[in-house]
N, C-alpha and C. Protein backbone atom coordinates (compact mmCIF):
# COMPACT_ATOMS: atom_id res chain seq x y z
N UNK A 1 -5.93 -24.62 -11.46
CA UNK A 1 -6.98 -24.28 -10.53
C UNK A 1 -6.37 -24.01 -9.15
N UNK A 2 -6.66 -23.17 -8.50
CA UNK A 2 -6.36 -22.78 -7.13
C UNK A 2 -6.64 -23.81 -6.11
N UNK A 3 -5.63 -23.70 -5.15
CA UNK A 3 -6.08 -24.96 -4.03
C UNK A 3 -6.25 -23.99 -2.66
N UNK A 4 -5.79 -24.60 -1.45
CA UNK A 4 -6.37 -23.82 -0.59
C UNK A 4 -4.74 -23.58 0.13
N UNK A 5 -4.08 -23.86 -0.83
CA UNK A 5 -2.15 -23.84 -0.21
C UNK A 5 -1.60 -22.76 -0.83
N UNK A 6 -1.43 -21.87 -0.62
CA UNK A 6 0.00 -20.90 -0.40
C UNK A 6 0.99 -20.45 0.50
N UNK A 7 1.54 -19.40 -0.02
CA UNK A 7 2.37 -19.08 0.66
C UNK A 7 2.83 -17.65 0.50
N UNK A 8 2.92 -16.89 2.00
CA UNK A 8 3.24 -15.54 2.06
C UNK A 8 4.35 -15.05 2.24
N UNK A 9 4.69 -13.86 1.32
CA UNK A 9 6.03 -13.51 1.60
C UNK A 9 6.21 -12.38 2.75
N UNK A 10 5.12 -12.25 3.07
CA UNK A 10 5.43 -11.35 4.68
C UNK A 10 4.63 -12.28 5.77
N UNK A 11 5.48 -12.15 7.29
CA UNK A 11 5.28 -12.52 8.53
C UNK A 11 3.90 -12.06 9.19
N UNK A 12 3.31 -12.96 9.88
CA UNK A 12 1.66 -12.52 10.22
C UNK A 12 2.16 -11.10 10.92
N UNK A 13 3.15 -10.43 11.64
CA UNK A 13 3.48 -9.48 12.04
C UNK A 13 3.64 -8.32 11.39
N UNK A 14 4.27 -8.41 10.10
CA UNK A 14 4.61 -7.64 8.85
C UNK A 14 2.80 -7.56 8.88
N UNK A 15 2.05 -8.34 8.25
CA UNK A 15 0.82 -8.24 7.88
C UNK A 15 0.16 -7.56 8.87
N UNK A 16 0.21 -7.55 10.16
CA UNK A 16 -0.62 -7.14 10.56
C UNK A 16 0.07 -5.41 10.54
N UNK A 17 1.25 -5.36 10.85
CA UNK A 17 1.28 -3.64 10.64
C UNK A 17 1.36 -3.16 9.59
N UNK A 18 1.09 -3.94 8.61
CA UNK A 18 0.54 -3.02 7.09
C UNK A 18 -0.74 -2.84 7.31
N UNK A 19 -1.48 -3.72 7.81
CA UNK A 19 -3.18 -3.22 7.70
C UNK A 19 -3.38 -2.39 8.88
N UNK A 20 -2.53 -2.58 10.04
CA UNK A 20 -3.09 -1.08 10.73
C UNK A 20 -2.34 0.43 10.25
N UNK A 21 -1.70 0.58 9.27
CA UNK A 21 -1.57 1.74 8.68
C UNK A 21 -2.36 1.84 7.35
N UNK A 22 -2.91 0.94 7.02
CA UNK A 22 -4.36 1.21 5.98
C UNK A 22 -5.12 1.62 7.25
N UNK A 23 -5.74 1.14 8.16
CA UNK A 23 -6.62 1.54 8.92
C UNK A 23 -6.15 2.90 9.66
N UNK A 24 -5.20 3.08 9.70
CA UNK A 24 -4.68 4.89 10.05
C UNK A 24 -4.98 5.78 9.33
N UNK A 25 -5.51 4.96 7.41
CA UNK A 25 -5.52 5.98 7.06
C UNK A 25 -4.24 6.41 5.91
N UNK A 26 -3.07 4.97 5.85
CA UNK A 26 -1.69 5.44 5.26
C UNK A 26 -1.33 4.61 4.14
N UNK A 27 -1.99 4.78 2.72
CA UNK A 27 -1.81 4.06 1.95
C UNK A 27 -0.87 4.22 0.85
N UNK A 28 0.58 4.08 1.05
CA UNK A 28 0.98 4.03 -0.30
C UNK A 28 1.64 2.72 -0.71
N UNK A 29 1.76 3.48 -2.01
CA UNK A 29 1.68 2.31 -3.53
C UNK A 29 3.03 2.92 -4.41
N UNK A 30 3.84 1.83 -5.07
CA UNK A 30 5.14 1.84 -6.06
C UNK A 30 4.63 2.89 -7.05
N UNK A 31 5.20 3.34 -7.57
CA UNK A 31 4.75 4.19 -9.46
C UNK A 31 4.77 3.44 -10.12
N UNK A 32 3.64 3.54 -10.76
CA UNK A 32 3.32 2.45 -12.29
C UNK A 32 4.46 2.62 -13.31
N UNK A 33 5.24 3.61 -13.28
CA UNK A 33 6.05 3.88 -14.69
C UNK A 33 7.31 2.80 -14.56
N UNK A 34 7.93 2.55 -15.41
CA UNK A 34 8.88 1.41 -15.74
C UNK A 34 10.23 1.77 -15.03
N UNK A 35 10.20 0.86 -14.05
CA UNK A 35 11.87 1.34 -13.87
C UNK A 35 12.27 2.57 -12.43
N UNK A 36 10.69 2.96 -12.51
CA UNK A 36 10.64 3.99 -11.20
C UNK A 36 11.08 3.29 -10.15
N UNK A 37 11.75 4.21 -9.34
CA UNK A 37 11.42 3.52 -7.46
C UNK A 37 11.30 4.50 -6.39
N UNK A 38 10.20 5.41 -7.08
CA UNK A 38 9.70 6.02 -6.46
C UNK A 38 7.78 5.41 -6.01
N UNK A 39 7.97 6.11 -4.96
CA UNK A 39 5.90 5.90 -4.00
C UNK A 39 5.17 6.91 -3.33
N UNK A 40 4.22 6.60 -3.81
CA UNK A 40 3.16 7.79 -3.60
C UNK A 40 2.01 7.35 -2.41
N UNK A 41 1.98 8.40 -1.27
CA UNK A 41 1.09 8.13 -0.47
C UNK A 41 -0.17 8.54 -1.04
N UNK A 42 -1.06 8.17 -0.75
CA UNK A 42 -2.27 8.54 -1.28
C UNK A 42 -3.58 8.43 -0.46
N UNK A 43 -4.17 10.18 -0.17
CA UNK A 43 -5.30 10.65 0.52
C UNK A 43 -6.98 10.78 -0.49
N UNK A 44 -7.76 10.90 0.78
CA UNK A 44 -8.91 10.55 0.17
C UNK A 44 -9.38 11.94 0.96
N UNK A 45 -10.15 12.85 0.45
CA UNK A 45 -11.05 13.73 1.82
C UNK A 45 -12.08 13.34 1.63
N UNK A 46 -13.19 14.03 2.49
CA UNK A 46 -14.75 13.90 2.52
C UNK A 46 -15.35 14.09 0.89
N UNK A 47 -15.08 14.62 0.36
CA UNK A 47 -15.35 14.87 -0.90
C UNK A 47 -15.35 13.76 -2.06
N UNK A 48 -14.37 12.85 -1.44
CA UNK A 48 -14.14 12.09 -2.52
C UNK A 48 -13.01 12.26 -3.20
N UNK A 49 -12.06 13.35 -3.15
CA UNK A 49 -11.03 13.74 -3.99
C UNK A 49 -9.99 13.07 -3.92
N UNK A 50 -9.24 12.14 -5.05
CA UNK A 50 -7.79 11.35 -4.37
C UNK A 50 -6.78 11.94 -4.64
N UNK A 51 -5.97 12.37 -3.77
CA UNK A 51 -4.46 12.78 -3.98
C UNK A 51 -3.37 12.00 -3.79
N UNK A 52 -2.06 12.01 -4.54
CA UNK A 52 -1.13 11.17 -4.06
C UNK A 52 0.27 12.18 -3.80
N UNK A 53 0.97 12.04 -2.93
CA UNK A 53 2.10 12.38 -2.82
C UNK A 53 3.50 11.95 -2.07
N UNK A 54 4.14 12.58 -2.87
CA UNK A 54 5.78 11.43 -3.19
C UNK A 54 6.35 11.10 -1.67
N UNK A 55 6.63 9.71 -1.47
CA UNK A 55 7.14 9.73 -0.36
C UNK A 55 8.58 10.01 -0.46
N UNK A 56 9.46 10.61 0.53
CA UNK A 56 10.80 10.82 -0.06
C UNK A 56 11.84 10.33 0.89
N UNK A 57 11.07 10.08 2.01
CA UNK A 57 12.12 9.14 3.38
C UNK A 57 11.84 8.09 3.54
């Protein structure tokens, strides 16, 4: 059962500039495939449409 103790592997600093680049708008994520180490940013438009594309730097 869960208690109310953990522990994070990033700095409240780290944390906070990951969520202001979600809030910019800048979300990427690892590739699901095995062994990849490649990441995909991934956009949303007005439409609803999701795109992802490869980050390469």
């Amino acid at each position: 059962m869960p208690n109310d103790y953990y522990t994070m592997i990033f700095t409240g600093e780290k944390i906070d500039e990951l969520l202001k680049r979600v809030d910019d708008g800048e979300i990427i994520i690892p590739s699901s495939t095995a062994g990849s180490t490649k990441k995909f940013k991934l956009t949303v438009d007005d439409t609803g449409t999701v795109s992802a594309t490869e980050v390469t730097s």
